[in-house]
N, C-alpha and C. Protein backbone atom coordinates (compact mmCIF):
# COMPACT_ATOMS: atom_id res chain seq x y z
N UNK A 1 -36.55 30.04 29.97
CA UNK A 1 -36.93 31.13 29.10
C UNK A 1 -37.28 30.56 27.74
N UNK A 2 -37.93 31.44 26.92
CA UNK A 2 -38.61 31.14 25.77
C UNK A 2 -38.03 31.80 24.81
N UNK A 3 -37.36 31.58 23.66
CA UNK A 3 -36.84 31.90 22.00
C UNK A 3 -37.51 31.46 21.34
N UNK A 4 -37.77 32.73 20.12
CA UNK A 4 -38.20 32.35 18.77
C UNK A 4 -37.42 32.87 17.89
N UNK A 5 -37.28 32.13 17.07
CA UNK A 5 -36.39 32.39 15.61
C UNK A 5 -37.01 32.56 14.35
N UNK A 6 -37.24 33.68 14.05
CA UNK A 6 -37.80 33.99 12.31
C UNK A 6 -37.04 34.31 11.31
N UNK A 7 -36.93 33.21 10.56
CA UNK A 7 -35.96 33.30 9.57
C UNK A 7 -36.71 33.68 8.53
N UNK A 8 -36.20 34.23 7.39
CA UNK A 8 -36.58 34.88 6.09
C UNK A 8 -35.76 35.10 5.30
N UNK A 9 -35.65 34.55 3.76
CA UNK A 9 -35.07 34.88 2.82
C UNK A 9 -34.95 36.49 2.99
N UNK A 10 -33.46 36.74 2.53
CA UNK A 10 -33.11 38.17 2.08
C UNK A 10 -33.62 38.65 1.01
N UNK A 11 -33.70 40.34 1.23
CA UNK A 11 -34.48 40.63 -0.15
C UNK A 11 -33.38 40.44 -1.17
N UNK A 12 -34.03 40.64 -2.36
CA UNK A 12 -33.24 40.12 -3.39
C UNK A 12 -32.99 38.66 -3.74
N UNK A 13 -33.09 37.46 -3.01
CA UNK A 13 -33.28 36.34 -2.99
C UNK A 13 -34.38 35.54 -3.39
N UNK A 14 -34.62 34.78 -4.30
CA UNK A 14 -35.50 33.88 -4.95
C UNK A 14 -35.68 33.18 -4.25
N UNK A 15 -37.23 33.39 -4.24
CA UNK A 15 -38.60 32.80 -2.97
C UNK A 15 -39.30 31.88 -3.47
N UNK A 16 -39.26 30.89 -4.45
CA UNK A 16 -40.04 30.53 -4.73
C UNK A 16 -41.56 29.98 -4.19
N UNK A 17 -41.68 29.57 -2.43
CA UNK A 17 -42.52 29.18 -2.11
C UNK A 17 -43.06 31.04 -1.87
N UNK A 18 -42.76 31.70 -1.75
CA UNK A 18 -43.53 33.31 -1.84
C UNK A 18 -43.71 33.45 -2.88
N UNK A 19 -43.36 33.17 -4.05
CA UNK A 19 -44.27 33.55 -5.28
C UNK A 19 -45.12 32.82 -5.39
N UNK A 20 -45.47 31.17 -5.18
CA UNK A 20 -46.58 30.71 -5.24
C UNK A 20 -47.19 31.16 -4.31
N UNK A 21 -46.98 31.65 -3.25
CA UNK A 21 -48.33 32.35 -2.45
C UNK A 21 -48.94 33.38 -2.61
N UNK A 22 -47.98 34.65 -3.38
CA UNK A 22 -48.34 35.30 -3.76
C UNK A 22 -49.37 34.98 -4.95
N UNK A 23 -49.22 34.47 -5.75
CA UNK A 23 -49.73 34.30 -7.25
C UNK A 23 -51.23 33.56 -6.67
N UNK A 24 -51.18 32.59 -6.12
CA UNK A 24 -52.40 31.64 -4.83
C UNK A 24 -53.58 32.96 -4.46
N UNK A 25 -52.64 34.09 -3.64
CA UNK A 25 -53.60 35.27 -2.99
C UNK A 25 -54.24 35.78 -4.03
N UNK A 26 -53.42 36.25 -5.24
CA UNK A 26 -53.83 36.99 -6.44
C UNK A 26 -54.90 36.33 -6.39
N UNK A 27 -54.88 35.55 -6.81
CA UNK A 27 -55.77 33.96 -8.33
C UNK A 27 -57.59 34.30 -7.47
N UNK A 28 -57.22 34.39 -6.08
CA UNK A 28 -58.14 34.35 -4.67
C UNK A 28 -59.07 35.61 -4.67
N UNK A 29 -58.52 36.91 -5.26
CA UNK A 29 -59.09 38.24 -5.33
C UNK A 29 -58.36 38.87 -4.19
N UNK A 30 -56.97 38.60 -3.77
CA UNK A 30 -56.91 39.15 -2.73
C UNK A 30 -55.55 40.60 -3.34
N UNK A 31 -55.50 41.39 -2.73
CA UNK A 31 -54.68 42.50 -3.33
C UNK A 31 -53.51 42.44 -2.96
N UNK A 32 -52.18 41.63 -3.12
CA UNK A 32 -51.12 41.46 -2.44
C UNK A 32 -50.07 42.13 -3.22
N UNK A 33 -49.12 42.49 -3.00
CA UNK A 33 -48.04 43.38 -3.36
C UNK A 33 -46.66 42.21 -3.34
N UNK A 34 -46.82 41.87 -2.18
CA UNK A 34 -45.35 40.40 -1.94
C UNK A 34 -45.66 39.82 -0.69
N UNK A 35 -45.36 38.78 -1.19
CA UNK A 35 -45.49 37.61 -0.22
C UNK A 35 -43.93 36.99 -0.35
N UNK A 36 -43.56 36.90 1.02
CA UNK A 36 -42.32 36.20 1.42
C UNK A 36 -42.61 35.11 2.35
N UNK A 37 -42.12 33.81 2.37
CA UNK A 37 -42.38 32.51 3.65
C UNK A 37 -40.95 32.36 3.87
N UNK A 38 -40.98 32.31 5.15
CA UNK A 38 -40.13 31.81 5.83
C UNK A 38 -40.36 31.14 6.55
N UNK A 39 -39.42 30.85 8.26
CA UNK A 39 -39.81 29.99 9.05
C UNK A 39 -39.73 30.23 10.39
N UNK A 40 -40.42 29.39 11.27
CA UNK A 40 -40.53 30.11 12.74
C UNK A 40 -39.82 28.80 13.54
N UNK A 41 -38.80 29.11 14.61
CA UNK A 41 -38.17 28.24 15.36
C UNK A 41 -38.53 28.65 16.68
N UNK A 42 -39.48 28.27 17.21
CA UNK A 42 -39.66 28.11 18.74
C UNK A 42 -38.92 27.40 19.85
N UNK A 43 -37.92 27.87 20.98
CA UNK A 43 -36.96 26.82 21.34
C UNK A 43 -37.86 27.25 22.88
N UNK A 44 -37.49 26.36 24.22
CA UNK A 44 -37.34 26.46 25.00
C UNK A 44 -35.68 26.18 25.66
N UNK A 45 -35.80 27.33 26.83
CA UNK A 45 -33.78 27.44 27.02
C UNK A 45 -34.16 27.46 28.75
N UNK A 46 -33.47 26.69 28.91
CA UNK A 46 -33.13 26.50 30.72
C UNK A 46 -33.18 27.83 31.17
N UNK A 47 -33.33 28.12 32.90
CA UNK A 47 -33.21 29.07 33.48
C UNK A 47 -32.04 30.02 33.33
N UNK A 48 -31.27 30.47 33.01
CA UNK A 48 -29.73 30.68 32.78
C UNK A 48 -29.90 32.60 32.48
N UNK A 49 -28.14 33.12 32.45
CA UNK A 49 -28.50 34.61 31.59
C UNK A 49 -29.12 35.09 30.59
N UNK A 50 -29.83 35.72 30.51
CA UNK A 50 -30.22 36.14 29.27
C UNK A 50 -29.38 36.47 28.20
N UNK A 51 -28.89 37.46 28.39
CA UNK A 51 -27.43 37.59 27.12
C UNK A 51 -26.82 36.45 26.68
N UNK A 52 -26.02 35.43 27.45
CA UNK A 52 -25.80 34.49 26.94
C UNK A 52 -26.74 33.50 26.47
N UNK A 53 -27.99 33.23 26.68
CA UNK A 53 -29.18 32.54 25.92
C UNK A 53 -28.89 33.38 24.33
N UNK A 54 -28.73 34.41 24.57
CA UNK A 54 -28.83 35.61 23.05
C UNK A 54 -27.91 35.12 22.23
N UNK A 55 -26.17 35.13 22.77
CA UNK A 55 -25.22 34.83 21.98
C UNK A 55 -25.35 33.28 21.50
N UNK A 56 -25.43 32.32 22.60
CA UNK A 56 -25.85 30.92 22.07
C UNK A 56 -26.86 30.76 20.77
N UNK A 57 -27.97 31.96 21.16
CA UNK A 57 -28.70 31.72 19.92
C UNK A 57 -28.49 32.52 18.60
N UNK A 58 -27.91 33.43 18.56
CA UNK A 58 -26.40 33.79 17.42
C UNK A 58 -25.96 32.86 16.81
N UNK A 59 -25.16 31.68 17.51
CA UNK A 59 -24.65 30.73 17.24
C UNK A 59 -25.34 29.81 16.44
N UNK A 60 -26.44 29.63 17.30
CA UNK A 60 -27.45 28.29 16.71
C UNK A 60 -27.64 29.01 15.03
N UNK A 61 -27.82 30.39 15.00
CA UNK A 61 -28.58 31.06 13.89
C UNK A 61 -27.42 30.75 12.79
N UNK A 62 -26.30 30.94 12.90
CA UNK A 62 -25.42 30.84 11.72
C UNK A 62 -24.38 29.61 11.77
N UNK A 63 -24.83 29.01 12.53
CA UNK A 63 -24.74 26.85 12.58
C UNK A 63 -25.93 26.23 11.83
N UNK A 64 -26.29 26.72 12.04
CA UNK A 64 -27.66 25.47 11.58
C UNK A 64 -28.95 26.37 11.80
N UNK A 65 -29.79 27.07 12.22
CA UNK A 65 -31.35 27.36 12.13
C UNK A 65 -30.94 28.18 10.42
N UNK A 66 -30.25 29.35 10.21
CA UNK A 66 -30.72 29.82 9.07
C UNK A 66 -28.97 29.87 8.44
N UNK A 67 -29.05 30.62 6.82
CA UNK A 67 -28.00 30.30 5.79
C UNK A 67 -27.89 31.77 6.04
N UNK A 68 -26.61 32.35 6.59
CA UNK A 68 -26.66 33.88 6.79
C UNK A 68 -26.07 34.00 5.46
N UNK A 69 -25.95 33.79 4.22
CA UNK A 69 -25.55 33.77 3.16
C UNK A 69 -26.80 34.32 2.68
N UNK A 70 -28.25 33.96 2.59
CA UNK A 70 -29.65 34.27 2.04
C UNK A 70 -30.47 34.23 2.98
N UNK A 71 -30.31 34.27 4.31
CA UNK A 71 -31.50 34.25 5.17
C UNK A 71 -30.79 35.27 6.35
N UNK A 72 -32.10 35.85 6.46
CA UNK A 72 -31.78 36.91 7.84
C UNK A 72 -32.78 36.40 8.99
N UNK A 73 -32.46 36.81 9.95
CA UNK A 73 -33.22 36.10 11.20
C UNK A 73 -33.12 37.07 12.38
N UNK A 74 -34.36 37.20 13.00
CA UNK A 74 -34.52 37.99 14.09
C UNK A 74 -34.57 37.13 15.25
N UNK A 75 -34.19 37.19 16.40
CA UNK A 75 -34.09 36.66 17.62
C UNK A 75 -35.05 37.49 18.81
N UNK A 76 -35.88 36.90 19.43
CA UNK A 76 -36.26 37.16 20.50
C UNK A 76 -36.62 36.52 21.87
N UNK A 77 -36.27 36.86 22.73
CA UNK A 77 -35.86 35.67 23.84
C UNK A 77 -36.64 36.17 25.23
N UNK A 78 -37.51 35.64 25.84
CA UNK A 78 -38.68 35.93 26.37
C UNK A 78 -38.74 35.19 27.68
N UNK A 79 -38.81 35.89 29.34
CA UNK A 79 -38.70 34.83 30.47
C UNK A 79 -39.96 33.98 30.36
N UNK A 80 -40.65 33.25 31.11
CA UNK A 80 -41.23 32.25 31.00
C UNK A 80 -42.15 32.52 31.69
């Protein structure tokens, strides 16, 4: 099965690489309101349960892929 992980600064959290993109789009003529960057974690996961692929990747999320302190992250986990 197939996981992706999108992590994103929380609102309220200082973005700095989103304000330079934002300010980049501006400068460009483009009409942007907010720009946020984050990051995309693409995993591949053995044949196994799904739910537990889910909780493992829970795990991974607040071990090491994102800072649940300033980053929120959506999980989605996809058969193959």
């Amino acid at each position: 099965m197939r996981a992706t992980v999108l992590v994103r600064p929380k609102p309220g959290i200082l973005d700095p690489q989103g304000e330079a993109v934002e300010s980049s789009l501006r400068q460009l003529g483009f009409a942007v309101d907010e720009a946020r960057v984050g990051k995309v974690v693409d995993l591949e996961l053995g044949d196994g349960d799904p739910e537990q692929a889910k909780a493992d990747l829970e795990r991974m999320c607040q071990q090491l892929l994102a800072n649940p302190l300033i980053e929120s992250y959506e999980i989605t986990v996809t058969p193959r």
